[in-house]
N, C-alpha and C. Protein backbone atom coordinates (compact mmCIF):
# COMPACT_ATOMS: atom_id res chain seq x y z
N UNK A 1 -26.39 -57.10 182.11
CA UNK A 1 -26.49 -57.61 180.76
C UNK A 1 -27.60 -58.64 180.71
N UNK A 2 -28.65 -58.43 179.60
CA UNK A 2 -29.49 -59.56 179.38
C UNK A 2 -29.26 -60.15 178.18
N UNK A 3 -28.73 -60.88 178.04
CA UNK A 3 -28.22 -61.96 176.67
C UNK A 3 -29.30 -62.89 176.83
N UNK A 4 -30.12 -63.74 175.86
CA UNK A 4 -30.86 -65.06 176.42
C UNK A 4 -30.26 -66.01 175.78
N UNK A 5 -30.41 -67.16 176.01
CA UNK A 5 -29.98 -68.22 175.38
C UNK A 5 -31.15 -68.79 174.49
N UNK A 6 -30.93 -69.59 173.60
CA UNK A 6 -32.24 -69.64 172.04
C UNK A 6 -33.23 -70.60 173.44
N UNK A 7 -34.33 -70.73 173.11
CA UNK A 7 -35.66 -71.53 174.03
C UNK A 7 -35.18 -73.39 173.84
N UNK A 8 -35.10 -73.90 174.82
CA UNK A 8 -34.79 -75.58 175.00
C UNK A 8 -35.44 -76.37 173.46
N UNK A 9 -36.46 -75.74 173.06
CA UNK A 9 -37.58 -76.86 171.99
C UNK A 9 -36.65 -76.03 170.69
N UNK A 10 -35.94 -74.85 170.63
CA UNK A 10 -35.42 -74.32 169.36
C UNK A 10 -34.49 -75.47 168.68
N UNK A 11 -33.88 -75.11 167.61
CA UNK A 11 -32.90 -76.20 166.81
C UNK A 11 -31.67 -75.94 167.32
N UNK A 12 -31.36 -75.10 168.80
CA UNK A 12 -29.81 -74.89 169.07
C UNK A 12 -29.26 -76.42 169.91
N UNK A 13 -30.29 -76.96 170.09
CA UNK A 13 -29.57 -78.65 170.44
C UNK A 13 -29.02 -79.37 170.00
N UNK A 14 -29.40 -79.32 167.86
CA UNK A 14 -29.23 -80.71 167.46
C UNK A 14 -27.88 -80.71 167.11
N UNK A 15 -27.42 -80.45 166.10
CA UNK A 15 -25.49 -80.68 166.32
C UNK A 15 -24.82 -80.37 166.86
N UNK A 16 -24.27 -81.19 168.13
CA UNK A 16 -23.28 -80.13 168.61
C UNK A 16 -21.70 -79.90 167.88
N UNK A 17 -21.95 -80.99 166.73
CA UNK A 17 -20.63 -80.29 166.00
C UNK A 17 -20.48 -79.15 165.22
N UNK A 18 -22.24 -78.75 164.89
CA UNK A 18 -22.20 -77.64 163.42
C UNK A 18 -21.93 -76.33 164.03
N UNK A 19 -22.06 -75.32 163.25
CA UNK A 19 -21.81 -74.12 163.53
C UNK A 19 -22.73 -73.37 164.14
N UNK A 20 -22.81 -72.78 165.11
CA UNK A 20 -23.52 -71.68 165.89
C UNK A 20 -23.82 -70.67 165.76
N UNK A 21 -24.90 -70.12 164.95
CA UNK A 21 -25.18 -68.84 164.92
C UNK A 21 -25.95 -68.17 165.41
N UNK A 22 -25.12 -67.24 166.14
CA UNK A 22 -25.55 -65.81 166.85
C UNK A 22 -26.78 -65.10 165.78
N UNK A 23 -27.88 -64.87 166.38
CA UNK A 23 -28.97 -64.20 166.21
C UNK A 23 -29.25 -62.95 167.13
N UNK A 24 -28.42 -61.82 166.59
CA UNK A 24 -28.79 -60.31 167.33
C UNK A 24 -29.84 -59.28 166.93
N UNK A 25 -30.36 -59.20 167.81
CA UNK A 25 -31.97 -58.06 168.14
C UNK A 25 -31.15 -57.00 169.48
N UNK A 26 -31.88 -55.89 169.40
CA UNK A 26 -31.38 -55.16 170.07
C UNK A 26 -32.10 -55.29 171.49
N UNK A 27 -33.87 -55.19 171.24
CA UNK A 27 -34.53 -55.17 172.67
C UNK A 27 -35.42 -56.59 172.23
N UNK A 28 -35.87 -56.93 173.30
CA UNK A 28 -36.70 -58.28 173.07
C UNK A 28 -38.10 -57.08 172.96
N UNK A 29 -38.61 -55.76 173.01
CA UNK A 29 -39.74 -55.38 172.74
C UNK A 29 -39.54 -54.83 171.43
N UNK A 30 -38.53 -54.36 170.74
CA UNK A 30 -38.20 -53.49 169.43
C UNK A 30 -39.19 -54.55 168.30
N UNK A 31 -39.67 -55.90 168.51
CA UNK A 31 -40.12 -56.23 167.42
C UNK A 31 -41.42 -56.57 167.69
N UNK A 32 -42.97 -56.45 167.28
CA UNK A 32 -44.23 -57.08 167.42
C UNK A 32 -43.86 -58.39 167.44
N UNK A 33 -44.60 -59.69 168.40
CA UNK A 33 -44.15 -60.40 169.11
C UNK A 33 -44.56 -61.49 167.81
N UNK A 34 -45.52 -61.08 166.95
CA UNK A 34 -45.86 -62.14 166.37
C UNK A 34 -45.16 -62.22 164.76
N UNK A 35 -44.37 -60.85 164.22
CA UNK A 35 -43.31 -60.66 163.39
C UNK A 35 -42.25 -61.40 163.88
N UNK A 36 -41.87 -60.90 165.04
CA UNK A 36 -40.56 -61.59 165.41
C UNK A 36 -40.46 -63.49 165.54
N UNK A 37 -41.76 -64.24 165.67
CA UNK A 37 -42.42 -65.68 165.99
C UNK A 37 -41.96 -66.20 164.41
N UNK A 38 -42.51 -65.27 163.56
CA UNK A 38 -42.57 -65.74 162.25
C UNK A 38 -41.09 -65.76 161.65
N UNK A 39 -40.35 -64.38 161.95
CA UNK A 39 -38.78 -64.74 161.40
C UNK A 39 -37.99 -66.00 162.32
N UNK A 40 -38.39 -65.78 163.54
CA UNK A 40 -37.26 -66.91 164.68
C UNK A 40 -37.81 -68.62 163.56
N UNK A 41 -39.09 -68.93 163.66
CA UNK A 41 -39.43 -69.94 162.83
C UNK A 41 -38.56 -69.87 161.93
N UNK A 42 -38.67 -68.80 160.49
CA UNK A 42 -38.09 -69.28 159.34
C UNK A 42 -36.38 -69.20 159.61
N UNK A 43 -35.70 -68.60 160.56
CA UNK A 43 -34.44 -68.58 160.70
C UNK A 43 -33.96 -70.30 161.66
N UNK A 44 -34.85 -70.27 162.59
CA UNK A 44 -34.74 -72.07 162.77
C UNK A 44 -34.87 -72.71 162.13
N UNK A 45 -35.96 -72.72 161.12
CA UNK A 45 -35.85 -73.53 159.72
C UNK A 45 -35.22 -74.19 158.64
N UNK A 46 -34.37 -72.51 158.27
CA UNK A 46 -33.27 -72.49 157.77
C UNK A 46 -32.20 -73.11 158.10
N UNK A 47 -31.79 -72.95 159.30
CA UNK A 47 -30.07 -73.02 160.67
C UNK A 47 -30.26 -74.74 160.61
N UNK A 48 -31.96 -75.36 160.74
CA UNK A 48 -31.54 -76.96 160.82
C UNK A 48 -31.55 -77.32 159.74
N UNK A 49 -31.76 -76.98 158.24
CA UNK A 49 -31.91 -77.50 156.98
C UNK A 49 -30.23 -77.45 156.67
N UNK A 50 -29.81 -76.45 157.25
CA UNK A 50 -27.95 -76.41 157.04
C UNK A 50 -27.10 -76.87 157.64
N UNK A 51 -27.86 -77.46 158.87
CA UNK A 51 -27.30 -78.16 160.19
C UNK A 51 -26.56 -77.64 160.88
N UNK A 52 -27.16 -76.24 161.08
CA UNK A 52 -26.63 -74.99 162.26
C UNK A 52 -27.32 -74.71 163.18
N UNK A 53 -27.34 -74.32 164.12
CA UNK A 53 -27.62 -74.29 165.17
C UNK A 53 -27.75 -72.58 165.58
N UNK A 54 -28.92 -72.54 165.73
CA UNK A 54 -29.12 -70.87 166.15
C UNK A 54 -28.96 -70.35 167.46
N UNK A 55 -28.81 -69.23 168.04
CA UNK A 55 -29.23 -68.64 169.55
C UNK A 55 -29.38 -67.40 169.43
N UNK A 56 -30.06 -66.85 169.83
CA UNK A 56 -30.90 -65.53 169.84
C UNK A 56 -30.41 -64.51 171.30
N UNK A 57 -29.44 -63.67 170.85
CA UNK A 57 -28.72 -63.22 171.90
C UNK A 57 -29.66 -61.20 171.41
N UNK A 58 -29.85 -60.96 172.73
CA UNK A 58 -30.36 -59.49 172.78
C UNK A 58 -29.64 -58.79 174.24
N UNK A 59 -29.59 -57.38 173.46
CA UNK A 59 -28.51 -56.48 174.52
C UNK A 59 -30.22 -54.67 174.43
N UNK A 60 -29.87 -54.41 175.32
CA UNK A 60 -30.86 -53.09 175.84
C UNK A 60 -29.37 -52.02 175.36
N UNK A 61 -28.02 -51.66 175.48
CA UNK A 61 -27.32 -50.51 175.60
C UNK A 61 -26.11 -50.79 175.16
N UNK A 62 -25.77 -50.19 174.65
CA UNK A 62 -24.37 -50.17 173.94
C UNK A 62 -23.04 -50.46 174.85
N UNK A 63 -22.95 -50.36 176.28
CA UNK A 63 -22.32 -51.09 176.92
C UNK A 63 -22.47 -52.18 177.28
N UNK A 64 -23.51 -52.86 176.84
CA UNK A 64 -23.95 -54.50 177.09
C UNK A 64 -23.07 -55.70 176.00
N UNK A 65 -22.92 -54.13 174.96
CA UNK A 65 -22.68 -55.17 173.81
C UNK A 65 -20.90 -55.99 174.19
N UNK A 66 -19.86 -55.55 174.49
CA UNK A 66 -18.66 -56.60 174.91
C UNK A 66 -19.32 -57.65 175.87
N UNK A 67 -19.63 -57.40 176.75
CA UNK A 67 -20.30 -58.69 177.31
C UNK A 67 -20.89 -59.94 176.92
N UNK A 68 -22.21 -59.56 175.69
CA UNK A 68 -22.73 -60.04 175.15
C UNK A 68 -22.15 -60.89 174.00
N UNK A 69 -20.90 -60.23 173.42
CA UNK A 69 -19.74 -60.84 172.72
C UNK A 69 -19.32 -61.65 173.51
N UNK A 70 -18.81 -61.44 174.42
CA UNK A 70 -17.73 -62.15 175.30
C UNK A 70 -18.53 -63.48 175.70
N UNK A 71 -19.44 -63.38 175.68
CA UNK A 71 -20.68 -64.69 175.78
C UNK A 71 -20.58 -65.23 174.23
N UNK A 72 -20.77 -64.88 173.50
CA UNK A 72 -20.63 -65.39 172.36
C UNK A 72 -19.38 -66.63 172.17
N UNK A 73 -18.25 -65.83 172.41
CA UNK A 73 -16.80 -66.34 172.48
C UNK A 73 -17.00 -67.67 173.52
N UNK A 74 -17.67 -67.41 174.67
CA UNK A 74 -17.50 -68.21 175.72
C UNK A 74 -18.45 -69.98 174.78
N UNK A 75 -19.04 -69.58 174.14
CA UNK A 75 -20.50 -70.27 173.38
C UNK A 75 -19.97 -70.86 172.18
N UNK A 76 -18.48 -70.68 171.77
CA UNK A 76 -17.87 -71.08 170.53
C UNK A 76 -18.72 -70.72 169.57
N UNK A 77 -19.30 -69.33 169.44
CA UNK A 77 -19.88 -68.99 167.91
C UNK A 77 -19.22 -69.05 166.68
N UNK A 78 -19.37 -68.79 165.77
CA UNK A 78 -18.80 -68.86 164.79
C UNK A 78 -19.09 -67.26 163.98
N UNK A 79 -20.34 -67.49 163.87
CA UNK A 79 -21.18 -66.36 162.92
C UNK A 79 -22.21 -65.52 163.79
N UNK A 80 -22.21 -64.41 162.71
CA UNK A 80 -23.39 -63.63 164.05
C UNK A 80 -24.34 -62.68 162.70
N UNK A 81 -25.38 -63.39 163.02
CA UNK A 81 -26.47 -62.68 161.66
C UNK A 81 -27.20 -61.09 162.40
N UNK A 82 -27.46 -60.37 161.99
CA UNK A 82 -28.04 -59.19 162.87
C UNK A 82 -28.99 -58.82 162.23
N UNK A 83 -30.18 -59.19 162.60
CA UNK A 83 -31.56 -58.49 161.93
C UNK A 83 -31.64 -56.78 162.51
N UNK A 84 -32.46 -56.42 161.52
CA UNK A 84 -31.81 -54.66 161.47
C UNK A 84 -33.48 -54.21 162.55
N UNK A 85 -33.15 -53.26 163.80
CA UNK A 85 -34.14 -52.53 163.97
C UNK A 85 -33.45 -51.35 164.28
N UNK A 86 -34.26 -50.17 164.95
CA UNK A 86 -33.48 -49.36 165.25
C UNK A 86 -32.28 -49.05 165.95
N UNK A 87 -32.04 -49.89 167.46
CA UNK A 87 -31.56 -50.15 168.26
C UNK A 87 -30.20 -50.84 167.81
N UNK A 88 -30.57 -51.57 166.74
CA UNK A 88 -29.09 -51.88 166.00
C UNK A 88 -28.11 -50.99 165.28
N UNK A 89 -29.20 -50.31 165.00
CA UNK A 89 -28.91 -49.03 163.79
C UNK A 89 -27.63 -48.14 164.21
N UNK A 90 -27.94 -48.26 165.54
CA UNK A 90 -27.27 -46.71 166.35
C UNK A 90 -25.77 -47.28 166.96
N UNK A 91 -25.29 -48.49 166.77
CA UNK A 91 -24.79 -49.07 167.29
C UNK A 91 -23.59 -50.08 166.09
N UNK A 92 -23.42 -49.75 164.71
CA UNK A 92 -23.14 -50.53 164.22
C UNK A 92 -21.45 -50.32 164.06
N UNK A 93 -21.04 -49.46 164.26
CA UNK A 93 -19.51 -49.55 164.44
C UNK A 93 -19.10 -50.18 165.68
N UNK A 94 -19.95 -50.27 166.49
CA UNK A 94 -18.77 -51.05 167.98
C UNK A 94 -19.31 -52.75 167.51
N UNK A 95 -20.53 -53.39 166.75
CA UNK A 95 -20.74 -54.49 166.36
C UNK A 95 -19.86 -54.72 165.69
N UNK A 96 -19.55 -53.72 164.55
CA UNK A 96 -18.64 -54.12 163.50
C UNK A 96 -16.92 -54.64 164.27
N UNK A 97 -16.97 -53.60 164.62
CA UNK A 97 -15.57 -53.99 165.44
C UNK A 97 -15.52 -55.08 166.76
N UNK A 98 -16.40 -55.00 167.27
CA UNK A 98 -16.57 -56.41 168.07
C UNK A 98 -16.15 -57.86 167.33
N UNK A 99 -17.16 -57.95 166.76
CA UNK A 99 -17.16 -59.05 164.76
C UNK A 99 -16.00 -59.34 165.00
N UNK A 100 -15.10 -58.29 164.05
CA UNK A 100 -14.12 -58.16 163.26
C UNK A 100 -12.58 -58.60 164.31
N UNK A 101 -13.02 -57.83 165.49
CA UNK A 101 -11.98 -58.57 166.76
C UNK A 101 -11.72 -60.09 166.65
N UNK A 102 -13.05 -60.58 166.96
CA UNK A 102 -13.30 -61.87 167.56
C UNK A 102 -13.44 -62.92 166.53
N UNK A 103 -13.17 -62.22 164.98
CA UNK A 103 -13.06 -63.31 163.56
C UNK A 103 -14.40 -63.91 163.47
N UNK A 104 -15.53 -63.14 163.83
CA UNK A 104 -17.27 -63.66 163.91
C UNK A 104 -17.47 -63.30 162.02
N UNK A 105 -17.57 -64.31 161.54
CA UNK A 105 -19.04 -63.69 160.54
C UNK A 105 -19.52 -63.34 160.61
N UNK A 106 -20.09 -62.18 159.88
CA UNK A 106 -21.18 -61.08 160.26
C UNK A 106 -21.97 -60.80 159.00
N UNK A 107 -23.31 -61.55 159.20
CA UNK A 107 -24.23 -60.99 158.10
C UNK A 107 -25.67 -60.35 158.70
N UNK A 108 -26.32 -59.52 157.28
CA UNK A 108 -27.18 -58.46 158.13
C UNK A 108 -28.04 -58.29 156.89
N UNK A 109 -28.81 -57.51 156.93
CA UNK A 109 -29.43 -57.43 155.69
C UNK A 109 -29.90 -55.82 155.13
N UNK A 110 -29.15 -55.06 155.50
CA UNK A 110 -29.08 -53.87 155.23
C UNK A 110 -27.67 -53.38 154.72
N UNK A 111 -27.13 -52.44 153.69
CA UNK A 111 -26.59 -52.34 153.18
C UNK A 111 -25.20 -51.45 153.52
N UNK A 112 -25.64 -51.00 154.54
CA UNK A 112 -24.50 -50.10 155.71
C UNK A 112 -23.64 -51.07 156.20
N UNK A 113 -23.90 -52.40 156.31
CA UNK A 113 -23.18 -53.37 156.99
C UNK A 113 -21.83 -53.88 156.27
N UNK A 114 -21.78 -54.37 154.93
CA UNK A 114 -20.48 -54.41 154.47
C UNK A 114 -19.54 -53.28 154.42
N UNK A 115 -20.60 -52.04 154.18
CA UNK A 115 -19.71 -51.09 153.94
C UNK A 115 -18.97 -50.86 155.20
N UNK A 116 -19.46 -50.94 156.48
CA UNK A 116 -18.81 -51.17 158.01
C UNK A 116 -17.96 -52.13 157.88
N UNK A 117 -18.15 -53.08 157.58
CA UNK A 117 -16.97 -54.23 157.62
C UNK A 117 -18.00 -55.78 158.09
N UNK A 118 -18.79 -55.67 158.07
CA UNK A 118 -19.38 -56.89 157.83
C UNK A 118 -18.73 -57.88 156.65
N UNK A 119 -19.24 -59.15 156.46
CA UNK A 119 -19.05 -59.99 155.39
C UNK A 119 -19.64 -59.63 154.15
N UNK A 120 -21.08 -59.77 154.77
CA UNK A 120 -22.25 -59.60 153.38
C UNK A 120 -23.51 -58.78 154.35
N UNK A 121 -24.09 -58.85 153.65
CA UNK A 121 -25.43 -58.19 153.81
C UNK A 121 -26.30 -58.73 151.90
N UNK A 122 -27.79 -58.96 152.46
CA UNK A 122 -28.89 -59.66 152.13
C UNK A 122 -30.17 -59.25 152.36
N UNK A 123 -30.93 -58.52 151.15
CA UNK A 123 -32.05 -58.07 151.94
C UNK A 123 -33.11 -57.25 150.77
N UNK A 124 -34.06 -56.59 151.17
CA UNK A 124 -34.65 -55.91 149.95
C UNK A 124 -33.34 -54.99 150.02
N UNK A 125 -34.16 -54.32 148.62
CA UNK A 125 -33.32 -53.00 148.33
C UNK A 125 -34.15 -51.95 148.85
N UNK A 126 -33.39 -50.90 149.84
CA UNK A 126 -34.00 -50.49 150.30
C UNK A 126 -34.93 -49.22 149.60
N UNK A 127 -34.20 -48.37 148.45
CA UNK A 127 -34.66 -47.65 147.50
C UNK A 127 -36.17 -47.64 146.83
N UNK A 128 -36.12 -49.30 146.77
CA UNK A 128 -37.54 -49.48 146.13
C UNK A 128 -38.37 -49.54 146.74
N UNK A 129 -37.93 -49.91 148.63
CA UNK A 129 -39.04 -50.20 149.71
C UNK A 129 -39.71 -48.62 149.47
N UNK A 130 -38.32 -47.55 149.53
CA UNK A 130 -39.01 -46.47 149.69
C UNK A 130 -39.94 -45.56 148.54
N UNK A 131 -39.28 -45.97 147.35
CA UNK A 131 -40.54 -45.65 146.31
C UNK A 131 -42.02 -46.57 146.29
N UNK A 132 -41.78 -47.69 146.52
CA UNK A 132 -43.01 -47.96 146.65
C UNK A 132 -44.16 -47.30 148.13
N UNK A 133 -43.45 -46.94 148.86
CA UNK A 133 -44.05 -46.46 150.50
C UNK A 133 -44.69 -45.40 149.98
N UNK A 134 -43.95 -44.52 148.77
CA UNK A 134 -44.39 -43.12 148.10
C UNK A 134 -45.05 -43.52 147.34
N UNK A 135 -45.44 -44.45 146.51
CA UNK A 135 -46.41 -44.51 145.78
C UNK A 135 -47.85 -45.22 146.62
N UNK A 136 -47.90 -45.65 147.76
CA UNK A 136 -48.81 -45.73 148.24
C UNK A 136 -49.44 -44.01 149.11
N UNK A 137 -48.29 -43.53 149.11
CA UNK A 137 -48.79 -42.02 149.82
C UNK A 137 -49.91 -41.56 149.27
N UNK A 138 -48.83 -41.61 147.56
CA UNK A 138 -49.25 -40.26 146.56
C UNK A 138 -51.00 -40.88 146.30
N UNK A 139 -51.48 -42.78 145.83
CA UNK A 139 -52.53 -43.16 146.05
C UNK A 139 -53.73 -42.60 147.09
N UNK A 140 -52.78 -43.10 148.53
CA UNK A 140 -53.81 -42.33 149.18
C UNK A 140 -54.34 -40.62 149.18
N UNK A 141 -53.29 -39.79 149.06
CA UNK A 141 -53.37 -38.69 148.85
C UNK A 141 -54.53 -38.33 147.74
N UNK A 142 -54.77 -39.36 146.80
CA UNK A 142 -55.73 -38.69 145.66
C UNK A 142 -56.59 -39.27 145.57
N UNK A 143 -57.08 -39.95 146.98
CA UNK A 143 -58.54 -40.47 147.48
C UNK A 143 -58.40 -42.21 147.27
N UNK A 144 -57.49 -42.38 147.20
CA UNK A 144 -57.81 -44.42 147.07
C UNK A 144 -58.17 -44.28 149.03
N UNK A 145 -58.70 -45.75 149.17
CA UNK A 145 -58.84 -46.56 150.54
C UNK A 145 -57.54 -46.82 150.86
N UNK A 146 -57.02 -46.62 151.80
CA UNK A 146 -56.02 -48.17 152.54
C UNK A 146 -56.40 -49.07 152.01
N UNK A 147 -57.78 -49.62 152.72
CA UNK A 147 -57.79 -50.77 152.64
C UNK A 147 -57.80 -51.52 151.23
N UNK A 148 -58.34 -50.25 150.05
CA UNK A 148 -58.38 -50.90 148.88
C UNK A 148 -56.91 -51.13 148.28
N UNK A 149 -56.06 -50.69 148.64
CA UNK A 149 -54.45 -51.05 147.93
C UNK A 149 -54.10 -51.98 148.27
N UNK A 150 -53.16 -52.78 147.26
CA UNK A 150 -53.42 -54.04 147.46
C UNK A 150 -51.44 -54.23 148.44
N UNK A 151 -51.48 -55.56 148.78
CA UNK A 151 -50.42 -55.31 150.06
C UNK A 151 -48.92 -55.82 149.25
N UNK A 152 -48.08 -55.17 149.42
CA UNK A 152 -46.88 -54.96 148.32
C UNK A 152 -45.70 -55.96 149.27
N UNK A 153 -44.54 -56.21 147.85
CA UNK A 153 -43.95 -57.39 148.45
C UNK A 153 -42.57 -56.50 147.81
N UNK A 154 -41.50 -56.63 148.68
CA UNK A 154 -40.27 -56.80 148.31
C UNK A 154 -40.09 -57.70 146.24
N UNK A 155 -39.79 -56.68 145.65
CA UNK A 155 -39.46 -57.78 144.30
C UNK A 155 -37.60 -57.40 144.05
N UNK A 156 -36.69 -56.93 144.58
CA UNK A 156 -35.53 -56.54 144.06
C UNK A 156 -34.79 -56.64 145.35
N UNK A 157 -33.89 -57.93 145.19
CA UNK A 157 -33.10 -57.92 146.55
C UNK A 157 -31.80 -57.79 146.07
N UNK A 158 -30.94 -57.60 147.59
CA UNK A 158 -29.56 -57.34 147.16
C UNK A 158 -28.53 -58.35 148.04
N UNK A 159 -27.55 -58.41 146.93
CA UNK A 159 -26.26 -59.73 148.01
C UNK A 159 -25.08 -58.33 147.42
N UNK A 160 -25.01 -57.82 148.90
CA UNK A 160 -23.57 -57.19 149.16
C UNK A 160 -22.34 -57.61 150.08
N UNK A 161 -21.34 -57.82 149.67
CA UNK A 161 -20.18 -58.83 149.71
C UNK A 161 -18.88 -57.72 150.37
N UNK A 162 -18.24 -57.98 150.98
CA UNK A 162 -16.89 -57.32 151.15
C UNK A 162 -15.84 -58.55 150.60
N UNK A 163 -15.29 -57.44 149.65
CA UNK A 163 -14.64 -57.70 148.38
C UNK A 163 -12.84 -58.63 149.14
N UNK A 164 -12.58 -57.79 150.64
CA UNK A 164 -11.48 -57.96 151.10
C UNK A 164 -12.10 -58.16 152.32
N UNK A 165 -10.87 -59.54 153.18
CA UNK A 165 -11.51 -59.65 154.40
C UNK A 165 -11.20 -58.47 155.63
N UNK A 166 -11.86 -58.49 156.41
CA UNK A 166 -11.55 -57.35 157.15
C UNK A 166 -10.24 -57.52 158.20
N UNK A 167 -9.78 -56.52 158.05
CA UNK A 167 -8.21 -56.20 159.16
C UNK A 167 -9.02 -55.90 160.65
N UNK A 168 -7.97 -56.08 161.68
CA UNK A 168 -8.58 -55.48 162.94
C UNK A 168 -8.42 -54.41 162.83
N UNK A 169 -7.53 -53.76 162.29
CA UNK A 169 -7.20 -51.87 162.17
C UNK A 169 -7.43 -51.77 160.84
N UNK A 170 -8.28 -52.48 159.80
CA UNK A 170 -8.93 -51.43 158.96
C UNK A 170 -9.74 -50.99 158.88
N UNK A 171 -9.89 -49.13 158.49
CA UNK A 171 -10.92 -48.39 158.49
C UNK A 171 -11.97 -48.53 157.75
N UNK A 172 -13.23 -48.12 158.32
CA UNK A 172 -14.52 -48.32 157.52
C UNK A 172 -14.31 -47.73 155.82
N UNK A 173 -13.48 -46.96 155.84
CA UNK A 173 -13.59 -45.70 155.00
C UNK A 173 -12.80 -46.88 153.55
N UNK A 174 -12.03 -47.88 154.07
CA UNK A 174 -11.11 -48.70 153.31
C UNK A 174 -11.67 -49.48 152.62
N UNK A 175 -13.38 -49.83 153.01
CA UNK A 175 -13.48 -51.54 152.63
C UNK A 175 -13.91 -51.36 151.26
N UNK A 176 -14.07 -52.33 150.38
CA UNK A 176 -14.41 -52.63 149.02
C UNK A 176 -15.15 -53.66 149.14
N UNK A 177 -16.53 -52.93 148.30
CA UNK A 177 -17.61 -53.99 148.60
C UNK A 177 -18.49 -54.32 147.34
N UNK A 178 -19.03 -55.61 147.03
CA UNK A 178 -18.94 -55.06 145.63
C UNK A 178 -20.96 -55.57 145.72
N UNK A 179 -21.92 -55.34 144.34
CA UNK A 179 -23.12 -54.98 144.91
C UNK A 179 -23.89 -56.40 143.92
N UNK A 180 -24.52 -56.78 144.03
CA UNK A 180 -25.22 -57.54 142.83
C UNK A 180 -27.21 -57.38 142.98
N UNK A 181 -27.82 -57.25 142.25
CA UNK A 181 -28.81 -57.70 142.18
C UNK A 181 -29.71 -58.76 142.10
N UNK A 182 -30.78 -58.90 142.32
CA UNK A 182 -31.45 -60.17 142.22
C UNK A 182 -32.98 -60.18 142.24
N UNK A 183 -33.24 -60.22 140.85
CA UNK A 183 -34.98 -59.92 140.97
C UNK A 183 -35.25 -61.78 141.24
């Protein structure tokens, strides 16, 4: 198991009374090094403006992941945020149920996650990421540049909520989740 602990200079020092949140990535390579620099910043940012305390825990295989919990537990977490790559993707019912065991908060920012049994989930919508991806196709397709299109931003996010808290034996198929928008 490779779990890391957040880097000595991160904000996981300053309270040791506040709450601890678990920061899960699947591989420490799944993200370009200088994407991933820019979210760890704004998520440290965030964690000390609320007076939480982050740690950045990563697992390679789906049998890593109880371990990696069980470190969690050992670490008095509280919450466990999960930024989405692929590696997470493939893996989200034994997270969910890990979570849901161990009474972790669980937020994510993709929309599969409450419906699993997460808390919430927070994030673009993914619908529009993908019409807009198609409207840069159909552009290029009828002779624009790359380089001349201009570089597009998330405008329509979503806060999805589970409506009921989660049971240890309730099924995915059970939860009620309810959806809101937010331009």
């Amino acid at each position: 198991m490779r779990s890391s602990l957040s880097d000595p200079a991160s904000p996981s020092t300053l309270n040791s009374q506040g709450v601890t949140v678990s920061v899960m990535l699947a591989e420490r390579g799944a993200w370009h090094s200088g994407i991933l620099a820019v979210v760890r910043q704004a998520i440290d940012e965030a964690a000390q403006r609320l007076g939480l305390r982050s740690r950045y825990v990563y697992f390679q295989s789906p049998e890593e992941l109880p371990a990696v919990f069980a470190e969690m537990v050992k670490e008095r977490e509280q919450a466990l945020l999960i930024l989405s790559d692929p590696g997470i993707a493939q893996v989200v019912p034994q997270i969910v149920a890990l979570a849901v065991k161990l009474r972790l908060v669980t937020m994510a920012e993709s929309a599969d996650w409450p419906t699993a049994g997460a808390l919430m989930a927070y994030g673009p919508k993914a619908d529009d990421i993908y019409r807009q991806a198609a409207m840069y196709v159909d552009r290029i397709l009828k002779g624009a540049r790359p380089n001349d299109l201009p570089i597009g931003q998330p405008t329509t996010f979503e806060l999805i909520t589970t409506s009921r808290p989660p049971r240890r034996s309730a099924s995915p198929s059970r939860r009620h989740c309810s959806r809101g928008r937010i331009r």
